[in-house]
PDB file of N, CA and C in Angstrom:
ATOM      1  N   UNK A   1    -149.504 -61.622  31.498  1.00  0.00           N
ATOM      2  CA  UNK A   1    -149.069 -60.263  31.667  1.00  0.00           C
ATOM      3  C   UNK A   1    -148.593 -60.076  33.093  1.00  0.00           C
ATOM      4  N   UNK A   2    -147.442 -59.175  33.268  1.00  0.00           N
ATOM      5  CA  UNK A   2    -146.431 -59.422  34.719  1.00  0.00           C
ATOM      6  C   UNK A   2    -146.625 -57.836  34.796  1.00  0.00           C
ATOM      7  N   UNK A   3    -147.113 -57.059  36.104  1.00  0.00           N
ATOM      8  CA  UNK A   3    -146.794 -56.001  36.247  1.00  0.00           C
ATOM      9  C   UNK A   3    -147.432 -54.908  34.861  1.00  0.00           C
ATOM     10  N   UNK A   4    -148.795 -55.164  34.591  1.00  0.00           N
ATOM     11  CA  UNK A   4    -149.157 -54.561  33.033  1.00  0.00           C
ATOM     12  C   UNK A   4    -148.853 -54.385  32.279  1.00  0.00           C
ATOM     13  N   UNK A   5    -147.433 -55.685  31.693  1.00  0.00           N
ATOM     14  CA  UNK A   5    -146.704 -55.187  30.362  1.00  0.00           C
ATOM     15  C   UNK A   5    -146.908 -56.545  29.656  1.00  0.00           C
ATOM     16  N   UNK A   6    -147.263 -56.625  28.410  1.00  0.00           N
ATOM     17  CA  UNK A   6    -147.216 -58.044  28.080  1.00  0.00           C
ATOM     18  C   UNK A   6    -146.205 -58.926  27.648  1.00  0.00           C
ATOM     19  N   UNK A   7    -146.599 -60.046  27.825  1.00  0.00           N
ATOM     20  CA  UNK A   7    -145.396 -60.867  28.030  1.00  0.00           C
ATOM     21  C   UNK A   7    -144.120 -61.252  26.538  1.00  0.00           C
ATOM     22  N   UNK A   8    -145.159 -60.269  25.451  1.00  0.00           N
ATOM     23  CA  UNK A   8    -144.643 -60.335  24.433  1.00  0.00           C
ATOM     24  C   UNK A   8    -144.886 -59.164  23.330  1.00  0.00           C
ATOM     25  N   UNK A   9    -143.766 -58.586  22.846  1.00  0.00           N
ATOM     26  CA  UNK A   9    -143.802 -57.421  22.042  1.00  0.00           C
ATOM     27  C   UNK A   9    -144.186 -57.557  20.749  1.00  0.00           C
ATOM     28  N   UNK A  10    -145.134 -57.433  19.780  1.00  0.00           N
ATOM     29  CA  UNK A  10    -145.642 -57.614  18.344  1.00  0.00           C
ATOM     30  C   UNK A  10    -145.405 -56.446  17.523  1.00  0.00           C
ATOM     31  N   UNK A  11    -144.464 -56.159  16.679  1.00  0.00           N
ATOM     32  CA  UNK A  11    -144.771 -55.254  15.235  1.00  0.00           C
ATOM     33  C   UNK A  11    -146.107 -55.700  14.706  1.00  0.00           C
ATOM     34  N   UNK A  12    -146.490 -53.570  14.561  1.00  0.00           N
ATOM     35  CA  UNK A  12    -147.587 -53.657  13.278  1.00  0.00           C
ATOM     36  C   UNK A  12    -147.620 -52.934  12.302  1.00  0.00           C
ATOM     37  N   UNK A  13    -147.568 -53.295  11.130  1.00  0.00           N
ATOM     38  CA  UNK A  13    -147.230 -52.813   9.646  1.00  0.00           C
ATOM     39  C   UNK A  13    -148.299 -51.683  10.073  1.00  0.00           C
ATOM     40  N   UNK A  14    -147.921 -50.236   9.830  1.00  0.00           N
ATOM     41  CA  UNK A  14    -148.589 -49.121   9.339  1.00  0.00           C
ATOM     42  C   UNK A  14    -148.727 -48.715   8.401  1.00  0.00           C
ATOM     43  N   UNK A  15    -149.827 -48.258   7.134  1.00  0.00           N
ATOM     44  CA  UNK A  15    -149.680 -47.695   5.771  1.00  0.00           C
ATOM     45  C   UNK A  15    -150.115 -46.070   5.944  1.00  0.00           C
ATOM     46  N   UNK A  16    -149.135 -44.803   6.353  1.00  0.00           N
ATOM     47  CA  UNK A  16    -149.614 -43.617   6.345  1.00  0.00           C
ATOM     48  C   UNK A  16    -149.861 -43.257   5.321  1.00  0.00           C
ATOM     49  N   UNK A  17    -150.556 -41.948   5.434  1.00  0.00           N
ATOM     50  CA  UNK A  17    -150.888 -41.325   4.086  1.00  0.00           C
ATOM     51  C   UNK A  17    -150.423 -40.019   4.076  1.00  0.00           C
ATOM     52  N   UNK A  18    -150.452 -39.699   3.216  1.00  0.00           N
ATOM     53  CA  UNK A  18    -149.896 -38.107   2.657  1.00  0.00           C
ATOM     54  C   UNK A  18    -148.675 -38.598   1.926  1.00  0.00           C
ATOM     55  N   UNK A  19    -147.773 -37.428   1.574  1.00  0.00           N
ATOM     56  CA  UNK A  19    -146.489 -37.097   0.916  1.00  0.00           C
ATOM     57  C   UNK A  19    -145.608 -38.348   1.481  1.00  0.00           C
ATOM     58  N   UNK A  20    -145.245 -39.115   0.586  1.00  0.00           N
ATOM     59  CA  UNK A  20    -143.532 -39.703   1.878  1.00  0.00           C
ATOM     60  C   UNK A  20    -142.644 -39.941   1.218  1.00  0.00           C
ATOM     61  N   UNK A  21    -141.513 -39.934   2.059  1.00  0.00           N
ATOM     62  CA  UNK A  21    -139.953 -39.666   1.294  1.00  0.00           C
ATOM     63  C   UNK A  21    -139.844 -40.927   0.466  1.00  0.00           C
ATOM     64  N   UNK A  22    -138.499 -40.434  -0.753  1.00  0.00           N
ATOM     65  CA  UNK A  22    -138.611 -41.921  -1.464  1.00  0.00           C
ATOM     66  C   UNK A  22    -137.275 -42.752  -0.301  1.00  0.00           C
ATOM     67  N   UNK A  23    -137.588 -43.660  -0.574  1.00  0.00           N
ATOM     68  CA  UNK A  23    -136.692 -44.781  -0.274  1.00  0.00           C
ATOM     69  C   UNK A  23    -134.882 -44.464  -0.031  1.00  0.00           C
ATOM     70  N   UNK A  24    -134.496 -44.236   1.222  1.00  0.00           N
ATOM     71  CA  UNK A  24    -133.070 -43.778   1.000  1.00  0.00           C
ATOM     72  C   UNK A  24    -132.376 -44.362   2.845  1.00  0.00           C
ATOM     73  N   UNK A  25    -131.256 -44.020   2.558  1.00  0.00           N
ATOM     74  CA  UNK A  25    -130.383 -44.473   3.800  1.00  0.00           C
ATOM     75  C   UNK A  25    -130.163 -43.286   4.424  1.00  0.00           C
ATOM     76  N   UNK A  26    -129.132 -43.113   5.517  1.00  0.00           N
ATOM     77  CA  UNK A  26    -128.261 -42.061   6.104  1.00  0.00           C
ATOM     78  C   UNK A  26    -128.580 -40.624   6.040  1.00  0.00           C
ATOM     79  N   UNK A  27    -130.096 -41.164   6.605  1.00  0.00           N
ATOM     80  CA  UNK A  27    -130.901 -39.120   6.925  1.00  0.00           C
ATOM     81  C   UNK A  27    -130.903 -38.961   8.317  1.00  0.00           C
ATOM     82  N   UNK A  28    -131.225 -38.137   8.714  1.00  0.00           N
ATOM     83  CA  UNK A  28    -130.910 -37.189   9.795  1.00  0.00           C
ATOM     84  C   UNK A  28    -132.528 -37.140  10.581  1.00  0.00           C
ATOM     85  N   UNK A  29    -132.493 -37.987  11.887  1.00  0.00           N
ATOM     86  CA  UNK A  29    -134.103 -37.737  12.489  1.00  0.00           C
ATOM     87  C   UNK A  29    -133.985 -36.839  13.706  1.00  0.00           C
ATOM     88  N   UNK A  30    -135.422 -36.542  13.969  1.00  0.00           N
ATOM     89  CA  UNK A  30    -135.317 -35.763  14.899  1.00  0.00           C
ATOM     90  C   UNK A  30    -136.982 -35.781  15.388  1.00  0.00           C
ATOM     91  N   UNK A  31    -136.899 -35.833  16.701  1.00  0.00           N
ATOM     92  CA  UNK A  31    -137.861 -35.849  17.236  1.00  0.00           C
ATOM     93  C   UNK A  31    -138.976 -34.186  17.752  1.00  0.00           C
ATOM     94  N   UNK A  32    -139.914 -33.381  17.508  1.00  0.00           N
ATOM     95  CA  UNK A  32    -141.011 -32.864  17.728  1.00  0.00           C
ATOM     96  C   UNK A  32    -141.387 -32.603  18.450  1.00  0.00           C
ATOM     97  N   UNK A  33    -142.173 -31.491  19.545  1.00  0.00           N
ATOM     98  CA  UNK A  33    -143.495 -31.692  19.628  1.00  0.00           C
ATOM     99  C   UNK A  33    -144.528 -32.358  18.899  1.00  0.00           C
ATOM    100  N   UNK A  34    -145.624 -32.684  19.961  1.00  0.00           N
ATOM    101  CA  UNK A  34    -147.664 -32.650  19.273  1.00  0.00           C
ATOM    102  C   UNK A  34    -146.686 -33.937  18.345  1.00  0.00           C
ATOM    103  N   UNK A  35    -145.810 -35.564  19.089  1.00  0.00           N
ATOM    104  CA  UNK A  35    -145.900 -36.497  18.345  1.00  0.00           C
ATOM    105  C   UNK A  35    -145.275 -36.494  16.817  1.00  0.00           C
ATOM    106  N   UNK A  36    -144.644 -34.884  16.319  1.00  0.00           N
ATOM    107  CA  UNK A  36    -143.801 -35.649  14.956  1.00  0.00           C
ATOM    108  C   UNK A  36    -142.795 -35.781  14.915  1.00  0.00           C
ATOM    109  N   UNK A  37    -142.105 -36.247  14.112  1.00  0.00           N
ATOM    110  CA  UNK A  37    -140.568 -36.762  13.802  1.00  0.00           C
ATOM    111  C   UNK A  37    -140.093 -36.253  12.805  1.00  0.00           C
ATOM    112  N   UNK A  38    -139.190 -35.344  12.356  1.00  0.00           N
ATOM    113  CA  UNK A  38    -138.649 -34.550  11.261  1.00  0.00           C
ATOM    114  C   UNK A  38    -137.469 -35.592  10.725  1.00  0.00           C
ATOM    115  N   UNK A  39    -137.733 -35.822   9.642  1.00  0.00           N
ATOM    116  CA  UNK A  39    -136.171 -36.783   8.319  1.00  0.00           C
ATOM    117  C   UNK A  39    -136.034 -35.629   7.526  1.00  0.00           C
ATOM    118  N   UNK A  40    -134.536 -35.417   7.923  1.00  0.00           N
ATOM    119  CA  UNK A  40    -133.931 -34.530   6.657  1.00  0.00           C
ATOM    120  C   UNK A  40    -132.670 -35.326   5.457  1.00  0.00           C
ATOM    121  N   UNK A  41    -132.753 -35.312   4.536  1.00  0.00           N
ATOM    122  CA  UNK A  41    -131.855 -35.296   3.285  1.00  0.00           C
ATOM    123  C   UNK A  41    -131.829 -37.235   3.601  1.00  0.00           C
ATOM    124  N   UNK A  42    -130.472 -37.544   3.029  1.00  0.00           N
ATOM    125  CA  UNK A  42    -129.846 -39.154   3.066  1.00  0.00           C
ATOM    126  C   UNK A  42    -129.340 -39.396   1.700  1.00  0.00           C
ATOM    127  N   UNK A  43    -129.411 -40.695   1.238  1.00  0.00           N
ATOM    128  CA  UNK A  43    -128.777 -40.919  -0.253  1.00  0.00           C
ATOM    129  C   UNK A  43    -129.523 -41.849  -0.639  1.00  0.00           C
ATOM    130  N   UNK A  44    -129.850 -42.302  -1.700  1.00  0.00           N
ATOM    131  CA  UNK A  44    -130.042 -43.405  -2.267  1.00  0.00           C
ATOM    132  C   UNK A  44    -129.042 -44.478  -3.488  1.00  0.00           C
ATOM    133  N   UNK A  45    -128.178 -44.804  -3.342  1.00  0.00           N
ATOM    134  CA  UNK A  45    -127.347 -45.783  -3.809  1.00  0.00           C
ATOM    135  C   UNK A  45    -127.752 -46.595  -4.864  1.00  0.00           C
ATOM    136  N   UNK A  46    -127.058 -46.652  -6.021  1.00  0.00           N
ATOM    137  CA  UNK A  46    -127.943 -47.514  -7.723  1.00  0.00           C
ATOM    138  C   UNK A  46    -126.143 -47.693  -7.847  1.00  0.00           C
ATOM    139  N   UNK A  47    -126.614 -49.257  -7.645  1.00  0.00           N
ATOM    140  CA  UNK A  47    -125.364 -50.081  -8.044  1.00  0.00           C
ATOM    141  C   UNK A  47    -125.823 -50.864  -9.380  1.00  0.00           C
ATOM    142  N   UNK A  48    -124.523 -51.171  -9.888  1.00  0.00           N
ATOM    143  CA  UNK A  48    -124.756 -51.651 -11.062  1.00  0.00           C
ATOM    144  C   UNK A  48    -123.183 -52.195 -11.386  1.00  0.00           C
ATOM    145  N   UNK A  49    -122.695 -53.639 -11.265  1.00  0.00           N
ATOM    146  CA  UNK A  49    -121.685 -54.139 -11.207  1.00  0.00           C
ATOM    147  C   UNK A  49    -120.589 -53.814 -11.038  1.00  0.00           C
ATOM    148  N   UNK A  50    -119.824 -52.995 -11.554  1.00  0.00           N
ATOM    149  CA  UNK A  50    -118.859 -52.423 -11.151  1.00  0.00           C
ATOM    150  C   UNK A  50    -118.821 -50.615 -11.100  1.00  0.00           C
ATOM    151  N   UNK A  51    -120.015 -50.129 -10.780  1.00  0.00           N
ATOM    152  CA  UNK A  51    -120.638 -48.646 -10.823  1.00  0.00           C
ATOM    153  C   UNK A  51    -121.637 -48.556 -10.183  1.00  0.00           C
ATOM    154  N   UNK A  52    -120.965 -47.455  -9.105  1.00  0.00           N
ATOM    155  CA  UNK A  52    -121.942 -46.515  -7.889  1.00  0.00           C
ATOM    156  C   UNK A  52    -121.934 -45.585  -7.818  1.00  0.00           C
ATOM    157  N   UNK A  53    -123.424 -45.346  -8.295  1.00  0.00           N
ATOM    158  CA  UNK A  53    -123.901 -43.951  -8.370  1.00  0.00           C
ATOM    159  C   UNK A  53    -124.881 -43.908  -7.344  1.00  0.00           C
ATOM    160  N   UNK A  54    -125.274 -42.531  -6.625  1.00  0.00           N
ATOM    161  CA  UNK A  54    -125.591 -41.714  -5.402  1.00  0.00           C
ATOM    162  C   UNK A  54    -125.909 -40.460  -5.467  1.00  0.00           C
ATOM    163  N   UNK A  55    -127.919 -40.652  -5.570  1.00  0.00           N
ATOM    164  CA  UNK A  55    -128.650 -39.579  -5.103  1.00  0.00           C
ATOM    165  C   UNK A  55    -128.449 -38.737  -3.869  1.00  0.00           C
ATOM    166  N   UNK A  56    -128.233 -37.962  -3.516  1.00  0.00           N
ATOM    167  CA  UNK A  56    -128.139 -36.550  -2.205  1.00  0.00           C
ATOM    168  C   UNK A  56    -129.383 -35.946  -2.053  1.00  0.00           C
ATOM    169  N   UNK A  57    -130.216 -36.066  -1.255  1.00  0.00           N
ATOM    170  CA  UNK A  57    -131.484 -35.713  -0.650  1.00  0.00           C
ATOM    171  C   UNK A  57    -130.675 -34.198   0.284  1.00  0.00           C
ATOM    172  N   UNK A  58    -131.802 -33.403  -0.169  1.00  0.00           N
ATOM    173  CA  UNK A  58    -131.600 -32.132   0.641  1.00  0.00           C
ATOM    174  C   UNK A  58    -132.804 -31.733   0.899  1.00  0.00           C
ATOM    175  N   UNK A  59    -134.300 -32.608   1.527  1.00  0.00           N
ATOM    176  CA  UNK A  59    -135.143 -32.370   1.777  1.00  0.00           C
ATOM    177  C   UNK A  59    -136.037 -32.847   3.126  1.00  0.00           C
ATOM    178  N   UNK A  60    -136.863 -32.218   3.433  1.00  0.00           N
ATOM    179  CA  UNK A  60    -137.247 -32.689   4.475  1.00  0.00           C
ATOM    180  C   UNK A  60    -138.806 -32.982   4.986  1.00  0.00           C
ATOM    181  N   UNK A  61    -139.208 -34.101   5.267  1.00  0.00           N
ATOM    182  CA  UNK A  61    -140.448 -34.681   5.712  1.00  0.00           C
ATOM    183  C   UNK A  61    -140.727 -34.459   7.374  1.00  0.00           C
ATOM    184  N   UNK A  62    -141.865 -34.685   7.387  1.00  0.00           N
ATOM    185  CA  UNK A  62    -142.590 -34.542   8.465  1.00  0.00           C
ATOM    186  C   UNK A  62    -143.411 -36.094   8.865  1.00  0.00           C
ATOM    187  N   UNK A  63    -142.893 -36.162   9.823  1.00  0.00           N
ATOM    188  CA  UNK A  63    -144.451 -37.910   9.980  1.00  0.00           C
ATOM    189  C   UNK A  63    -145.341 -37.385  11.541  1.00  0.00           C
ATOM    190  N   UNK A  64    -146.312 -37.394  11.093  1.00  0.00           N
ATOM    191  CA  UNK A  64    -147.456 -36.692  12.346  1.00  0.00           C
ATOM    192  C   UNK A  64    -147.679 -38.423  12.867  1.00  0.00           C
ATOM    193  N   UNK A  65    -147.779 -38.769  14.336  1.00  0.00           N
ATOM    194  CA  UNK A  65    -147.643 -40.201  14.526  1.00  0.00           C
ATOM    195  C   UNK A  65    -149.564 -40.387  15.266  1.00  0.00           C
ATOM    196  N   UNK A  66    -149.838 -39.017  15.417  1.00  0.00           N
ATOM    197  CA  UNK A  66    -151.016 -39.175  15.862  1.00  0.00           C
ATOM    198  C   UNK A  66    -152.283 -39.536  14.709  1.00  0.00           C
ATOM    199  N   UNK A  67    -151.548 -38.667  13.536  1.00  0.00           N
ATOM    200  CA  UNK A  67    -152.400 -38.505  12.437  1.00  0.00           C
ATOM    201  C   UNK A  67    -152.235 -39.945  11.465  1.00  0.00           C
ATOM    202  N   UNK A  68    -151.046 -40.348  11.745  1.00  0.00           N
ATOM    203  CA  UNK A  68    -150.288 -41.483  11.038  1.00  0.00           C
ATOM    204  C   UNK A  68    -150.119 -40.423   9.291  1.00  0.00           C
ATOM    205  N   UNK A  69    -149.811 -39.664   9.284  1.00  0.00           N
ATOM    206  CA  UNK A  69    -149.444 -39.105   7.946  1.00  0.00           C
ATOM    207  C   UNK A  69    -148.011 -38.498   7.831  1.00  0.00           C
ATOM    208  N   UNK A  70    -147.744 -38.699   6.499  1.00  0.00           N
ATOM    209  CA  UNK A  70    -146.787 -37.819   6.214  1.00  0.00           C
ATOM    210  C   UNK A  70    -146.947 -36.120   5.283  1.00  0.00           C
ATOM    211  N   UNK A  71    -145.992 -35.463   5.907  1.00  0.00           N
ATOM    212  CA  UNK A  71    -145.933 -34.113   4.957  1.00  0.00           C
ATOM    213  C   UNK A  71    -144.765 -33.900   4.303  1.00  0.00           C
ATOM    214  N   UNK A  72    -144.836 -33.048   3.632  1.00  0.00           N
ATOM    215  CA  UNK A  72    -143.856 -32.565   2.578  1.00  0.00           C
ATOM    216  C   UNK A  72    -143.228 -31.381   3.558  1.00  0.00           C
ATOM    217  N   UNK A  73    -141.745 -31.256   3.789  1.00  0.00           N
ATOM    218  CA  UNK A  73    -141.772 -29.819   5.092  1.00  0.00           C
ATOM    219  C   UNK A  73    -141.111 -28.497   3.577  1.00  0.00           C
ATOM    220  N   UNK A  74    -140.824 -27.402   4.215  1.00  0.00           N
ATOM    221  CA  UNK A  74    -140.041 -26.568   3.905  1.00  0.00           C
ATOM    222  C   UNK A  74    -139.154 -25.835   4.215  1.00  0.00           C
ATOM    223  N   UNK A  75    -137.875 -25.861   3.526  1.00  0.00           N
ATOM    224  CA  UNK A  75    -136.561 -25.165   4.449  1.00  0.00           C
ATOM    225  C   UNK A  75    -136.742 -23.357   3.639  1.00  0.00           C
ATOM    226  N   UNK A  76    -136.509 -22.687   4.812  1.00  0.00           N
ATOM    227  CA  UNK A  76    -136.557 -21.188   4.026  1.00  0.00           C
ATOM    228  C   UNK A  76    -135.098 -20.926   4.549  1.00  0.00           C
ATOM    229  N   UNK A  77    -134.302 -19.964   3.747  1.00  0.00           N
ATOM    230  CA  UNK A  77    -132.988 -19.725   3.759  1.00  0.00           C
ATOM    231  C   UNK A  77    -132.865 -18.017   4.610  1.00  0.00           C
ATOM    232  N   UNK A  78    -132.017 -18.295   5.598  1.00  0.00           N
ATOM    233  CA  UNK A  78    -132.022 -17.350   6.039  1.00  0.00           C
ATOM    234  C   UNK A  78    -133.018 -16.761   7.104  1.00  0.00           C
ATOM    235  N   UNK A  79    -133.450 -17.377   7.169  1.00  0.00           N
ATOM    236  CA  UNK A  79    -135.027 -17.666   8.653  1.00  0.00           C
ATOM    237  C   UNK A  79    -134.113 -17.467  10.039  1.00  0.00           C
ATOM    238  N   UNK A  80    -134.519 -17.163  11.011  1.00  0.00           N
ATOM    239  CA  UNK A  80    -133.752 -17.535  12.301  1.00  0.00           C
ATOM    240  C   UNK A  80    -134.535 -19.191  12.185  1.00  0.00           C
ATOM    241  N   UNK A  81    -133.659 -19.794  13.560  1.00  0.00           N
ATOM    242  CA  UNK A  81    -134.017 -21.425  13.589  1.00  0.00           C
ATOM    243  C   UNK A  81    -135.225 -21.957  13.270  1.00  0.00           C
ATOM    244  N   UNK A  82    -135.910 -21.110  14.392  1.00  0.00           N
ATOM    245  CA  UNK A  82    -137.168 -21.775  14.891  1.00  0.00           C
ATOM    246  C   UNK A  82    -138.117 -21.012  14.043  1.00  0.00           C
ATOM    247  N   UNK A  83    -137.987 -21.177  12.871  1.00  0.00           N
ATOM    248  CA  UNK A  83    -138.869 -20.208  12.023  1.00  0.00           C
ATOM    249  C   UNK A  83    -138.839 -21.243  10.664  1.00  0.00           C
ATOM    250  N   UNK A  84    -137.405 -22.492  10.429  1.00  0.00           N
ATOM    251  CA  UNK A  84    -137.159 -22.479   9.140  1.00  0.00           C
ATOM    252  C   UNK A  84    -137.955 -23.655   8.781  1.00  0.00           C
ATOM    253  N   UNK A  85    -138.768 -24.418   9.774  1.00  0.00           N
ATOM    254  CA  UNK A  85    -138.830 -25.676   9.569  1.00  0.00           C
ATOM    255  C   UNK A  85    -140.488 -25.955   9.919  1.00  0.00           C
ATOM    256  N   UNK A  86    -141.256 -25.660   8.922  1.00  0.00           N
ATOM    257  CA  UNK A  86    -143.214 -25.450   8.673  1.00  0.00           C
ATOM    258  C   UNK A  86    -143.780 -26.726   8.017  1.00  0.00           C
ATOM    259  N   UNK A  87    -143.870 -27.612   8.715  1.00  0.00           N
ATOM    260  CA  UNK A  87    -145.017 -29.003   7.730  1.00  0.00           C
ATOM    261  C   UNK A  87    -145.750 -28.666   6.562  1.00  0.00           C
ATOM    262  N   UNK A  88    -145.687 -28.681   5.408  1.00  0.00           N
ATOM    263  CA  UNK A  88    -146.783 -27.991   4.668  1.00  0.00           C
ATOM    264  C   UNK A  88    -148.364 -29.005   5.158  1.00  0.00           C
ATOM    265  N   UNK A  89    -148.852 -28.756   6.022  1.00  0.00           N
ATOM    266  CA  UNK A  89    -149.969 -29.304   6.063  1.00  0.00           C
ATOM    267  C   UNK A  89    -151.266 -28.542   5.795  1.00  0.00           C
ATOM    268  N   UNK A  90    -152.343 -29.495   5.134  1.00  0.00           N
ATOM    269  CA  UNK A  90    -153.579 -29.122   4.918  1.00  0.00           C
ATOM    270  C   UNK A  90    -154.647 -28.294   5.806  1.00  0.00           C
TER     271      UNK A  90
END
């Protein structure tokens, strides 16, 4: 270790819990306060030889990084900004 950093960087598989998005590409992140990260919408893509078809996500998760969980969020229509976007948490 050089200067308190180690001399080598390791991934570690995390398994959170709560709600989590299904499986998709090309969503929209965004970083939090209090450690969370907001994913809104993306697609999910089902190919099938010569046919592509494409789910549209218009929803949005929450990942708490302290808690290691995920939430289910909620968009309300017509909210001012900072009003529209509530974790449903426990």
């Amino acid at each position: 270790m050089q200067g308190g950093l180690p001399d080598k960087w390791v991934w570690t598989r995390i398994n959170p819990s709560g709600v989590k998005p299904t499986p998709r590409s090309g969503f929209s992140v965004a970083t939090a306060p209090n450690h969370q990260t907001l994913f809104f919408g993306g697609v999910c893509d089902k190919e099938e030889e010569e046919n592509l078809e494409g789910e549209f996500f218009n929803d949005l998760y929450f990942y708490d990084a302290t808690r290691n969980r995920w939430f289910a969020g909620q968009l309300k229509v017509g909210q001012p900004l900072g009003s529209m976007c509530r974790g449903t948490q426990p």
